[in-house]
Protein backbone atom coordinates (compact mmCIF):
# COMPACT_ATOMS: atom_id res chain seq x y z
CA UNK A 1 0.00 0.00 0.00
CA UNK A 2 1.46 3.61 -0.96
CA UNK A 3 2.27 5.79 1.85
CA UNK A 4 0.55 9.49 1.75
CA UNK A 5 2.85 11.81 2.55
CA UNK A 6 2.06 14.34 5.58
CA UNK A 7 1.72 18.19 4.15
CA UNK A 8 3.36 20.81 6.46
CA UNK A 9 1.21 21.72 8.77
CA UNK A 10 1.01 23.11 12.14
CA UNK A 11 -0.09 19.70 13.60
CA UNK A 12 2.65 18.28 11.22
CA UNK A 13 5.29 20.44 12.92
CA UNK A 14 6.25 17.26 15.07
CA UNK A 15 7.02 15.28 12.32
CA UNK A 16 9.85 18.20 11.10
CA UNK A 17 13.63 18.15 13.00
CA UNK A 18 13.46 20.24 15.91
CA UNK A 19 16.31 23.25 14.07
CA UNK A 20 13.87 23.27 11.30
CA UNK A 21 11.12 24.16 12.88
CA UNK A 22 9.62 28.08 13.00
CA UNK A 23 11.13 30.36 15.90
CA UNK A 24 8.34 31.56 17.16
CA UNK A 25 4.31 30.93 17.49
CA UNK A 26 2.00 32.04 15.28
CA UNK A 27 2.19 35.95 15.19
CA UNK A 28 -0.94 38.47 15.28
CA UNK A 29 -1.08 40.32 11.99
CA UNK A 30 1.22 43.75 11.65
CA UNK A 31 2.19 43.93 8.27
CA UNK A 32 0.78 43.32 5.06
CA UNK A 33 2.56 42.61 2.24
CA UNK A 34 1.18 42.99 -1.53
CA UNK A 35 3.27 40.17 -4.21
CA UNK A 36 3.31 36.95 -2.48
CA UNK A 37 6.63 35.44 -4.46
CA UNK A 38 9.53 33.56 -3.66
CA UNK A 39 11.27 36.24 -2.98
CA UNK A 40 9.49 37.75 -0.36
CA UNK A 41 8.99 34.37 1.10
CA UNK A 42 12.95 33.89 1.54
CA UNK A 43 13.69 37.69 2.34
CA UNK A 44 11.63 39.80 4.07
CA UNK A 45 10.14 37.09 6.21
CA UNK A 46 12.51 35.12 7.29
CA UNK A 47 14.07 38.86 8.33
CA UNK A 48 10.66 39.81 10.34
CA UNK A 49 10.20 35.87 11.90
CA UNK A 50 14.08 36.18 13.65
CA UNK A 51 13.46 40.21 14.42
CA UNK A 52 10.53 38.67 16.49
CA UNK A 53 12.23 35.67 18.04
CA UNK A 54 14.94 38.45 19.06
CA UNK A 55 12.53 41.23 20.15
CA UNK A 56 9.19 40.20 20.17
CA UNK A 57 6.08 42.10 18.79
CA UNK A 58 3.02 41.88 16.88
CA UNK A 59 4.52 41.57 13.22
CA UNK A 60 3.01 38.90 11.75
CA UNK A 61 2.60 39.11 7.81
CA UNK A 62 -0.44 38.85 6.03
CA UNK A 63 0.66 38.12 2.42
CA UNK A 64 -1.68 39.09 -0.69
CA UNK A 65 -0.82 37.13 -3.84
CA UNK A 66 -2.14 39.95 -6.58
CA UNK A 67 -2.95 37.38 -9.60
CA UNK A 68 -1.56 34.26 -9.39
CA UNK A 69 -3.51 31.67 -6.81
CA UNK A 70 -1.25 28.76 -6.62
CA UNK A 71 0.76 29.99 -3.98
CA UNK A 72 -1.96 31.29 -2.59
CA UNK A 73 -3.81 28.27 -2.14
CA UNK A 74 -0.78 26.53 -1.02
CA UNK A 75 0.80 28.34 2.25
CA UNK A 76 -3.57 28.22 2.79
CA UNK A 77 -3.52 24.81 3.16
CA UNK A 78 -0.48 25.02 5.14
CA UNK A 79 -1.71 26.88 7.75
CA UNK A 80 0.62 29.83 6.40
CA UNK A 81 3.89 27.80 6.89
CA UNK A 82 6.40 27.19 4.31
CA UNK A 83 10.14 26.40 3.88
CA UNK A 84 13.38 28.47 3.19
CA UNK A 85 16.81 26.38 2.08
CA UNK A 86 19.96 27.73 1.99
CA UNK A 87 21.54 26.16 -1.03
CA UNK A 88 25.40 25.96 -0.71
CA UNK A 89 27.47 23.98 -2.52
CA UNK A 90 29.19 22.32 0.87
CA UNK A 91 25.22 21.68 2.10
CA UNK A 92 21.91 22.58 2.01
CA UNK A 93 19.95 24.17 5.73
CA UNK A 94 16.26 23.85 5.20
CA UNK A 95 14.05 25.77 8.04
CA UNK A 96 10.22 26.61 8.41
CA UNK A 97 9.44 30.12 8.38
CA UNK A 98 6.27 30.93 10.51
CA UNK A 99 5.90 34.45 9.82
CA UNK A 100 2.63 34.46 8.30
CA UNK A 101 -0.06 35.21 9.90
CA UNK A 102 -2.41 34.97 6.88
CA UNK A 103 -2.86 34.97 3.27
CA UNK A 104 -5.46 36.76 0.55
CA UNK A 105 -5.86 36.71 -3.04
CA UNK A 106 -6.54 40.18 -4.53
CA UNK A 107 -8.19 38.97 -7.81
CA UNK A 108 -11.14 37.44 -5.99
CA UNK A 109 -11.78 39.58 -2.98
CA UNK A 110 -9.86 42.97 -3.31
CA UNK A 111 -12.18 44.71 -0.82
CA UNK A 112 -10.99 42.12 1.90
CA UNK A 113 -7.31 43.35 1.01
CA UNK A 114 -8.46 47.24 0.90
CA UNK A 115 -10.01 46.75 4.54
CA UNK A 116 -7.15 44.73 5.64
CA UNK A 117 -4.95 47.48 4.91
CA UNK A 118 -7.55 49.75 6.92
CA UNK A 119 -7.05 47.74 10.01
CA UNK A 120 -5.73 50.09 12.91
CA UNK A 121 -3.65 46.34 13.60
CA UNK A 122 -1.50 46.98 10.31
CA UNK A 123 0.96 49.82 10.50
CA UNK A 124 3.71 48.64 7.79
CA UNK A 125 2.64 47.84 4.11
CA UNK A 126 5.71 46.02 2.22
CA UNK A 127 5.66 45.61 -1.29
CA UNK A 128 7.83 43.22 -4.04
CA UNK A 129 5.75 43.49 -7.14
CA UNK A 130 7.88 44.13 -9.58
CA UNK A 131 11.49 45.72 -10.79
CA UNK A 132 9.93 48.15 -13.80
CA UNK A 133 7.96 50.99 -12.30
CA UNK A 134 4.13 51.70 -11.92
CA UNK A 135 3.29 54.39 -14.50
CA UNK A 136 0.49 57.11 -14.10
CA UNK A 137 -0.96 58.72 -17.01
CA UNK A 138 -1.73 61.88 -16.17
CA UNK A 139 -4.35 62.42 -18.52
CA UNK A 140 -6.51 59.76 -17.71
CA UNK A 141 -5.98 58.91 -13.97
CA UNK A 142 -5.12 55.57 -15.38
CA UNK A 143 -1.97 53.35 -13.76
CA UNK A 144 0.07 51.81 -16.00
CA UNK A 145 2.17 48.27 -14.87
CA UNK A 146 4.22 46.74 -17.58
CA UNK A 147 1.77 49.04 -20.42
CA UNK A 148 -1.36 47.45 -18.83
CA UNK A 149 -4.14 49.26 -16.99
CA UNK A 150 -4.61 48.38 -13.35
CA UNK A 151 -6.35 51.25 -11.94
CA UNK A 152 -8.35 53.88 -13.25
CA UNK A 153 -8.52 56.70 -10.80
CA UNK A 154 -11.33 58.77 -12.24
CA UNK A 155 -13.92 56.48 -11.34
CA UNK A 156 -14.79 53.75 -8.22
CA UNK A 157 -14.69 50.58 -10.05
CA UNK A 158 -13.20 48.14 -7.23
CA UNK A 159 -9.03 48.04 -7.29
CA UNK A 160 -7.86 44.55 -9.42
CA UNK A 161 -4.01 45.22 -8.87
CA UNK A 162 -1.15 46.37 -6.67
CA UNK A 163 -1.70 50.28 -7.27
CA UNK A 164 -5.02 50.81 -6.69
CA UNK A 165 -5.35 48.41 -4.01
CA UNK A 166 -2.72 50.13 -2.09
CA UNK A 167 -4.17 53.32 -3.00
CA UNK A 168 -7.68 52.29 -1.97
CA UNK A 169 -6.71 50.89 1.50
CA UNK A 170 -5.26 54.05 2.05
CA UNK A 171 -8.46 55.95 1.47
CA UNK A 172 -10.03 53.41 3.65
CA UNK A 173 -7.63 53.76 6.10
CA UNK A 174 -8.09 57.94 6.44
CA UNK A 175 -12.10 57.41 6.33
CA UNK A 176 -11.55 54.75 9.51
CA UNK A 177 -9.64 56.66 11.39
CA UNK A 178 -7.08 53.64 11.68
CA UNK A 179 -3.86 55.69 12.21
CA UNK A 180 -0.46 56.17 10.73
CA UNK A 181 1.36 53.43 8.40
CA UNK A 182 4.34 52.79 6.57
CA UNK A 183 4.60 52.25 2.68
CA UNK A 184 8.12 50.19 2.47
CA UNK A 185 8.62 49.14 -0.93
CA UNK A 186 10.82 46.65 -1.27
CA UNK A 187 11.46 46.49 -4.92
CA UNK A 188 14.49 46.20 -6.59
CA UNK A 189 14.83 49.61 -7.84
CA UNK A 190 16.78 52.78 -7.33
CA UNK A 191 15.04 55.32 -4.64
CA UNK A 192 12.05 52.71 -4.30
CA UNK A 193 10.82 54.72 -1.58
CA UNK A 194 10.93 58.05 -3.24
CA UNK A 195 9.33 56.52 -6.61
CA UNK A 196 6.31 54.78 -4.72
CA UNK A 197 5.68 58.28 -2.94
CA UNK A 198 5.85 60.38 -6.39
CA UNK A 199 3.53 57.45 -7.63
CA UNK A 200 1.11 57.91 -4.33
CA UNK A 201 1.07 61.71 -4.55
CA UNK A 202 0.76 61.85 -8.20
CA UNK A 203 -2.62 59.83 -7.85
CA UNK A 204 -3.43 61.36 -4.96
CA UNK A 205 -4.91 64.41 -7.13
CA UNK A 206 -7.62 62.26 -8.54
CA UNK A 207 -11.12 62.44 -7.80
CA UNK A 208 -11.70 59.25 -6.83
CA UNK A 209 -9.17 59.08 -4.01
CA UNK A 210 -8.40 62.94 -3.67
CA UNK A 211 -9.98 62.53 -0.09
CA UNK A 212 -6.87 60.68 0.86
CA UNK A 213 -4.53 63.54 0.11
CA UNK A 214 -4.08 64.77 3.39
CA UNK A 215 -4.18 61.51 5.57
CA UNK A 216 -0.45 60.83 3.67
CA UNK A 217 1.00 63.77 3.79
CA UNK A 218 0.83 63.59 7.41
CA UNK A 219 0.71 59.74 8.34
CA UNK A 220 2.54 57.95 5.58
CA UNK A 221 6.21 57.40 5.38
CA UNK A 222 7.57 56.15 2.66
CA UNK A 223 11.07 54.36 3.48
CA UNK A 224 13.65 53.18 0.79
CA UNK A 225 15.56 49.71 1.06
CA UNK A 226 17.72 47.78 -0.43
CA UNK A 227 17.48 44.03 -0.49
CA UNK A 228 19.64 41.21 -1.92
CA UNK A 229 19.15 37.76 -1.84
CA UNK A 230 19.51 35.34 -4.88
CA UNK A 231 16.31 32.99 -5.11
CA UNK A 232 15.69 31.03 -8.01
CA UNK A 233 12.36 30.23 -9.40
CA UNK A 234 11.40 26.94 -7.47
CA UNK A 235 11.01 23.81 -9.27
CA UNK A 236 10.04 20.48 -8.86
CA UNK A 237 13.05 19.21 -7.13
CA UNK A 238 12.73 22.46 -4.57
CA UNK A 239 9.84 20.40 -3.58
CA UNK A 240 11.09 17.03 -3.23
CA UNK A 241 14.83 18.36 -1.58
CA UNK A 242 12.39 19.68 1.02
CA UNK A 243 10.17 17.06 1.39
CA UNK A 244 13.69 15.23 2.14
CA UNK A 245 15.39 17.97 4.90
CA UNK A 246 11.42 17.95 6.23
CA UNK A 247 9.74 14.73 6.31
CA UNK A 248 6.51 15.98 5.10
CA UNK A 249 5.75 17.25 1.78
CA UNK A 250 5.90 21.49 1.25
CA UNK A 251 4.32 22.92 -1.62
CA UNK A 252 5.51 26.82 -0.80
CA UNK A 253 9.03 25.76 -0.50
CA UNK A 254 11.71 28.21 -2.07
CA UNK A 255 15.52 27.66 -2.06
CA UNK A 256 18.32 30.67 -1.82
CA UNK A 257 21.46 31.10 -1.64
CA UNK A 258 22.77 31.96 1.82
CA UNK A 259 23.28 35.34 1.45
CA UNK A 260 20.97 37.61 2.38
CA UNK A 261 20.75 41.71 3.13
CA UNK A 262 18.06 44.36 3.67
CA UNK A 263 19.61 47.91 3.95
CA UNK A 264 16.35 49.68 5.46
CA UNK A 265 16.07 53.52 5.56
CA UNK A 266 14.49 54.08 9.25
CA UNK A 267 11.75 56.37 9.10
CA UNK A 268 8.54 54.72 10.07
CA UNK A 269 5.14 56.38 10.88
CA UNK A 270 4.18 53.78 13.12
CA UNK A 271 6.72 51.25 14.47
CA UNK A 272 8.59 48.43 12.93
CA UNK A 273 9.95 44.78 13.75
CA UNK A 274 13.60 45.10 15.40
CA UNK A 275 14.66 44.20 12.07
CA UNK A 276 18.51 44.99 13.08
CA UNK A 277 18.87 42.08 15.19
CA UNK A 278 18.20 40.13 12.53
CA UNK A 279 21.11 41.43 10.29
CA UNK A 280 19.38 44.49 8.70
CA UNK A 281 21.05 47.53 8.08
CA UNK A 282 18.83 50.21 9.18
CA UNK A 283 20.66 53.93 7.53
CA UNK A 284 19.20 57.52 7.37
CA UNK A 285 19.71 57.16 3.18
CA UNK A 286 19.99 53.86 1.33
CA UNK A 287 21.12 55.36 -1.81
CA UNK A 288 24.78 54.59 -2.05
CA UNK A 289 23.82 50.87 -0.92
CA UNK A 290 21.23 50.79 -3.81
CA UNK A 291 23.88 52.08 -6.78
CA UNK A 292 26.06 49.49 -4.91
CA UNK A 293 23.94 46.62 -5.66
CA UNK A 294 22.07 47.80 -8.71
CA UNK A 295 26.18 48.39 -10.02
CA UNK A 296 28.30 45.56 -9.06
CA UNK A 297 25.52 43.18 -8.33
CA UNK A 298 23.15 43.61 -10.88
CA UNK A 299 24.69 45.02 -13.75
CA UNK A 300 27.47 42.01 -13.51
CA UNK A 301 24.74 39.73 -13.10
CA UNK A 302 23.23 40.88 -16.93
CA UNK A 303 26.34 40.92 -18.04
CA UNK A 304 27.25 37.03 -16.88
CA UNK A 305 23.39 36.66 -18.49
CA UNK A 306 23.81 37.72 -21.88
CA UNK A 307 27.38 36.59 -22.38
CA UNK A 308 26.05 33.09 -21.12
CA UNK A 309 23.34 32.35 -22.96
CA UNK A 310 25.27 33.33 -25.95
CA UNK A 311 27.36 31.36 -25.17
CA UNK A 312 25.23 28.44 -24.77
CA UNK A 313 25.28 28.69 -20.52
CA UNK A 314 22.68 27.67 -19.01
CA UNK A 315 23.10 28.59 -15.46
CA UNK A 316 25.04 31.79 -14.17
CA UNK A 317 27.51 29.59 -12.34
CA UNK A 318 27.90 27.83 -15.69
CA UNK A 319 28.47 31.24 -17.54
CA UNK A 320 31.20 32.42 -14.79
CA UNK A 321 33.34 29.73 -15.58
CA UNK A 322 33.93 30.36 -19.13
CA UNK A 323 37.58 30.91 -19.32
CA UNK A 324 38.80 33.98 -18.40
CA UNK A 325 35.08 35.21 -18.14
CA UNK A 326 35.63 35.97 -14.04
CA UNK A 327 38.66 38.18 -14.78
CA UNK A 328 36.67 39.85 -17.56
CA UNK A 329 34.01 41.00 -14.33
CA UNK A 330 36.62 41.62 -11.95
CA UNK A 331 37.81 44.48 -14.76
CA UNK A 332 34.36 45.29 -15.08
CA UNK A 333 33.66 46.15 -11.46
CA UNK A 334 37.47 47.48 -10.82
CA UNK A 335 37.89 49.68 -14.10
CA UNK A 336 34.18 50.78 -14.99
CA UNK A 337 31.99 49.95 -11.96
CA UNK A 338 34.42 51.32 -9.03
CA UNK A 339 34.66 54.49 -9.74
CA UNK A 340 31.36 55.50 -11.08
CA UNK A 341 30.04 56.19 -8.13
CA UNK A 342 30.66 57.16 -4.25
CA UNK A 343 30.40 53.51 -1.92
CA UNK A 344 28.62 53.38 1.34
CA UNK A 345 31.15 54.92 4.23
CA UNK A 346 33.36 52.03 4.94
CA UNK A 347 32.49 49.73 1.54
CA UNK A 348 35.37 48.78 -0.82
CA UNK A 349 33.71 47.90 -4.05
CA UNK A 350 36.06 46.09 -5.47
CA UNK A 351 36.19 43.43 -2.30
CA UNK A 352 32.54 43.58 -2.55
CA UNK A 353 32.73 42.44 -6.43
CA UNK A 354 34.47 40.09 -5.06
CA UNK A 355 32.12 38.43 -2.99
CA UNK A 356 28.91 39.02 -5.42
CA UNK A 357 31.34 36.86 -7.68
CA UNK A 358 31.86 33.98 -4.81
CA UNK A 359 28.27 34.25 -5.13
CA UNK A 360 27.57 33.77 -8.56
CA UNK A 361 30.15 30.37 -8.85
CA UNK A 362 27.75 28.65 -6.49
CA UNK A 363 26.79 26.03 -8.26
CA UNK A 364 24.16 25.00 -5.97
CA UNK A 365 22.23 27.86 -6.87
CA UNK A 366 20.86 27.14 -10.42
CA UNK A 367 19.57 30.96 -11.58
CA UNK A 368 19.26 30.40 -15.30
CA UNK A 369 20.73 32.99 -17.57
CA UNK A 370 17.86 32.91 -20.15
CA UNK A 371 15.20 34.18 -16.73
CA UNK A 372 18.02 37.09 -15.37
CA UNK A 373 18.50 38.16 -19.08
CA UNK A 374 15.14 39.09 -19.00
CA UNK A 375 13.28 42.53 -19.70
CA UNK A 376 16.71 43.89 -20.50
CA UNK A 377 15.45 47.47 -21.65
CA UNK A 378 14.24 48.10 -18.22
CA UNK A 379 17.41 46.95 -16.74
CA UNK A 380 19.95 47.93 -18.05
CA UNK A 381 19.80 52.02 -17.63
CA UNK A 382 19.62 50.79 -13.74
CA UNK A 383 22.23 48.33 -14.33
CA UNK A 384 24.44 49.49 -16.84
CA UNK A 385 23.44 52.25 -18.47
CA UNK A 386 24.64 54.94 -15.67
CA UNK A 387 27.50 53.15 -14.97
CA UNK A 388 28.33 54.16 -18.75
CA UNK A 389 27.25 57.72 -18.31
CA UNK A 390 29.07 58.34 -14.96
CA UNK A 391 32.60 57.56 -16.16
CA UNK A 392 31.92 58.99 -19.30
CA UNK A 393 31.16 62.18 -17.53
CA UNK A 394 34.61 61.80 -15.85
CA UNK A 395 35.97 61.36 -19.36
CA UNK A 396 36.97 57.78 -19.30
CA UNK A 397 36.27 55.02 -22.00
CA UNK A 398 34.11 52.48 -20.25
CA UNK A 399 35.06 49.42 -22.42
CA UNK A 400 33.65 46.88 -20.29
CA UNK A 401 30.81 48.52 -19.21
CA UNK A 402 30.41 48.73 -22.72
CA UNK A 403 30.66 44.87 -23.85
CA UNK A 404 27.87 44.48 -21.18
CA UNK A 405 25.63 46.46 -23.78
CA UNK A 406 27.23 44.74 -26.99
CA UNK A 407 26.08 41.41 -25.07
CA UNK A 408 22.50 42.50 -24.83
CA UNK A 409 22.42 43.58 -28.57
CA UNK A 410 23.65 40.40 -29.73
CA UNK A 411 21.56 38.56 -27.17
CA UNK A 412 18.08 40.70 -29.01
CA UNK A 413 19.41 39.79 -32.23
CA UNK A 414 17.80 36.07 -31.24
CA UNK A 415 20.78 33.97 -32.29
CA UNK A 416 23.53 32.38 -29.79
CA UNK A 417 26.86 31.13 -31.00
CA UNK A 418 25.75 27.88 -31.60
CA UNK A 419 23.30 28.67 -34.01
CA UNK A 420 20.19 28.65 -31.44
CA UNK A 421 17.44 30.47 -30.73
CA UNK A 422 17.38 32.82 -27.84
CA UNK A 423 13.95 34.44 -26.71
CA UNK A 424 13.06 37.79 -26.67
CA UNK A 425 11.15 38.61 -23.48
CA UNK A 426 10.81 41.82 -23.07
CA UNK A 427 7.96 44.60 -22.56
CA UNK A 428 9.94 46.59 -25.89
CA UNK A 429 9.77 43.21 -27.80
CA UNK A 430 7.95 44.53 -31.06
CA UNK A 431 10.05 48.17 -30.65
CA UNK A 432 13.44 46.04 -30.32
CA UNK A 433 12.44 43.82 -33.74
CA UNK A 434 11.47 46.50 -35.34
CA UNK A 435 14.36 48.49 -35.09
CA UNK A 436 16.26 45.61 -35.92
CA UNK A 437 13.88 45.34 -39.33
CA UNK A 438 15.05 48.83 -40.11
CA UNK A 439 18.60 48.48 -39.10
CA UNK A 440 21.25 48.63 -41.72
CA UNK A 441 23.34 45.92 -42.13
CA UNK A 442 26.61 45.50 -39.80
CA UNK A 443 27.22 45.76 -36.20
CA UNK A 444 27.24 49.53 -36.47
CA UNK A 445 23.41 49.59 -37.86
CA UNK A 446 22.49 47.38 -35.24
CA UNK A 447 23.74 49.34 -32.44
CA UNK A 448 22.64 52.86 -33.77
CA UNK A 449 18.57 50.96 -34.31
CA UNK A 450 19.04 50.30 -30.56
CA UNK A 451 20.34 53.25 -29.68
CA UNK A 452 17.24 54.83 -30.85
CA UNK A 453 14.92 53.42 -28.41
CA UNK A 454 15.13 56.34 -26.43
CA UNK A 455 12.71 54.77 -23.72
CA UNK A 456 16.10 53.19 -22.40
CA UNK A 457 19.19 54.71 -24.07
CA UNK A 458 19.42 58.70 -23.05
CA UNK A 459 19.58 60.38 -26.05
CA UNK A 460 23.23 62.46 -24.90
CA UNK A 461 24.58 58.17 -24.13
CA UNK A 462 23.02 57.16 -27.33
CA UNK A 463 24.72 59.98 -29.59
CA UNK A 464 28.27 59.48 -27.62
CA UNK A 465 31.01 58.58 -30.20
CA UNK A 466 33.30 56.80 -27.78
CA UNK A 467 30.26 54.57 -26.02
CA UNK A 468 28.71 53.91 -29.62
CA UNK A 469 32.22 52.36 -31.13
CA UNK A 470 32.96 50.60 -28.09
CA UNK A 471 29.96 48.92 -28.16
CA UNK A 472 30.29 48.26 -31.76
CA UNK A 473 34.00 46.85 -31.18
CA UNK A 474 32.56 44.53 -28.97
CA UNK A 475 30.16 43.31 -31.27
CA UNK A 476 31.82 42.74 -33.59
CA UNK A 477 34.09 40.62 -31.97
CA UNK A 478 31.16 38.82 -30.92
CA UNK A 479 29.74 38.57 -34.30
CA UNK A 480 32.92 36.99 -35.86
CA UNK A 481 34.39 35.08 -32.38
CA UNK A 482 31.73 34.31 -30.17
CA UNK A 483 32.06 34.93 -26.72
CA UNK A 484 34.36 32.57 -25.53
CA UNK A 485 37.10 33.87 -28.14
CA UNK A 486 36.17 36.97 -27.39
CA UNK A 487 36.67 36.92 -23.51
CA UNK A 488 39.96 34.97 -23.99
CA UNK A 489 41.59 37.52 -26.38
CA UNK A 490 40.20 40.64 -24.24
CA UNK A 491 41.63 38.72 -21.07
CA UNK A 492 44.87 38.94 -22.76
């Protein structure tokens, strides 16, 4: 006879090793978050369970899962609980996080998420929704997310989506009475505070939620953060190592590497976890730590993405140990990346290059080139782009800053150096081919079509002579070598 397996539970927590079970009991509800992905899952909560093990307090996260129910409907039949491993390649630590104090799915009953937010018991909002930024047309009243609607401000049609639930909870939170809160977004973007108040303020001046205007001037802050922890897309075997470290099966389980780092501006309207006992940085400005990451962290992680996938890598680990390819980054972050900008007080960037490349040979950590290579034109003016400008300013040649870009043009072009087909996934898609339709032939008409999709090159960037033949050099030593020839005669 087959053997069920036991789900994770609360009454199946005796059935899990005693070191993998959650730190504390289940929480009363203090925050609510709004995107209920993996990343949140291994980040922010496993941050806010050990601030409460250290420090107590009534934290607990109610997660909303926007669109997708799957998740949803899992940590719900869960009883909230789910699992966190730390992949390394010496041994994977598997623990149940406990943080949760509840879960809702926007699509089906946004006016439960809309008074949640409302409740006088929530005084933090976190958000990880989504790297490009929320749009407002001003117009139409109409929010923009990745060129779709998601909330029309002008009239009171119920909130379907991230912006105009958040901006609806706050109008039910001024008409209850309920009390100061914090917005903390928690996306991975420059001055993610600053952008989600511009976006809150802009829509503020809308009919439809006007009413609101003064309640957030007054009782909304709006920290910034930076966060940092590499967490693949889970996968069938996420679930079955898990069910393995647990001894009952986990359907929520994520896997990360064991990194992890929250940088956490501290101005809060109504209280917070004691999130620095559990190893976040809490700073009056966050802004050198986010250029930091979004620098020598991000940009070197598109760069190891396009070069990899042309180069027929699957994984980033896989596409860091193409000959000579982590000397190529470690000139990359020393010669371009460095001294673009001004570190956090005390921060070498180079020895921190260092370790984000540590971090990328893990080869227990299988982030796929083909998923960070994604959406490109939004990420590289944040990853790249002003790493370019910057030392340009100073009057330096940024060569490899510029075979980062070179990469990406190739990689658009669809073809890798085998001869396969790359995807193009990208909200510019149908701008990108058609540029490359019109482009004349050669590297150079390439790279001036691209160039002319001024939604992510700066025109004054795009019309530079030394950035546009350095990018052309580069490709067309990619063009004729690949990029494994390539690397090894530039590492030369």
């Amino acid at each position: 006879m087959a053997v069920t397996a036991h789900r994770l539970t609360r009454s199946a927590l005796a059935r899990v090793p005693a070191a993998a079970r959650p730190r504390i009991d289940p929480p009363a509800p203090g925050i609510v978050h709004l995107g209920l992905g993996a990343f949140h899952r291994a980040h922010q909560a496993v941050f806010t369970e050990d601030a409460m093990a250290a420090a107590g307090g009534d934290w607990g996260i109610v997660g909303v899962a926007p669109r997708s129910i799957a998740v949803h409907d899992a940590l719900r039949e869960q009883d909230c609980l789910f699992s966190v491993a730390s992949l390394a390649a010496g041994g994977t630590r598997t623990r149940v996080i406990g943080a949760l104090s509840g879960v809702r799915h926007a699509a089906n009953d946004p006016a439960a998420v809309v008074a949640l937010i409302a409740d006088p018991a929530i005084r933090v909002v976190t958000l990880t929704v989504t790297e490009k930024a929320y749009l407002l047309d001003p117009a139409t009243g109409r929010l923009r997310a990745d060129g779709d609607v998601v909330a029309d401000l002008s009239t009171d049609r119920p909130p379907v989506t991230v912006p105009g639930l958040l901006l609806r909870g706050l109008q039910a939170r001024n008409r209850a009475g309920a009390g100061p809160i914090t917005l903390l977004s928690c996306d991975n973007l420059p001055s993610n505070g600053r952008r989600l108040r511009g976006l809150v303020t802009a829509a503020l001046r809308y009919p439809g939620v006007a009413d609101a205007a003064g309640y957030v001037a007054e009782n909304v802050s709006f920290p910034g953060t930076m966060v940092d922890r590499i967490v693949p897309a889970s996968t069938p075997e996420t679930i079955a190592a898990a069910e393995r470290a647990l001894g009952v099966v986990d359907l929520a389980a994520v896997g990360a590497e064991p990194y992890s780092q929250w940088i956490i501006e501290d101005d809060f309207a109504a209280g917070r976890p004691a999130w620095q006992l559990a190893g976040a940085v809490l700073t009056g400005d966050a802004g050198p730590w986010e250029r930091l990451k979004l620098r020598a962290l991000n940009g070197v992680h598109s760069a190891l993405a396009y070069l990899g996938a042309l180069a027929g890598r699957e994984t980033i680990a896989e596409a860091l140990a193409v000959p000579g390819m982590a000397d190529a980054m470690r000139r990359l972050i020393a010669e371009d990346i460095a001294p673009s900008f001004t570190p956090p007080p005390g921060v070498d960037p180079v020895a921190y290059g260092d370790e984000v490349l540590e971090r990328f040979a893990n080869p227990a950590i299988q982030h796929r080139t083909l998923q960070v290579a994604m959406d490109g034109t939004q990420k590289l003016p944040q990853r790249v782009l002003h790493t370019l400008a910057d030392r340009r300013a100073a009057g330096a040649a940024p060569r490899w800053a510029a075979l980062v870009v070179a990469a990406w043009a190739r990689f658009v072009c669809g073809r890798a150096d085998d001869g396969a087909d790359l995807p193009l996934n990208d909200p510019l898609a149908e701008r990108i081919r058609s540029a490359l339709a019109a482009a004349r032939p050669g590297p150079a008409g390439v790279v001036a079509a691209l160039f002319g999709i001024d939604a992510t090159f700066p025109p004054d960037l795009a019309a530079d002579p030394v950035v546009r033949d350095l990018v052309v050099g580069w490709l067309v030593d990619l063009d004729r070598h690949g990029v494994a020839e390539t690397i090894r005669r530039a590492a030369r």
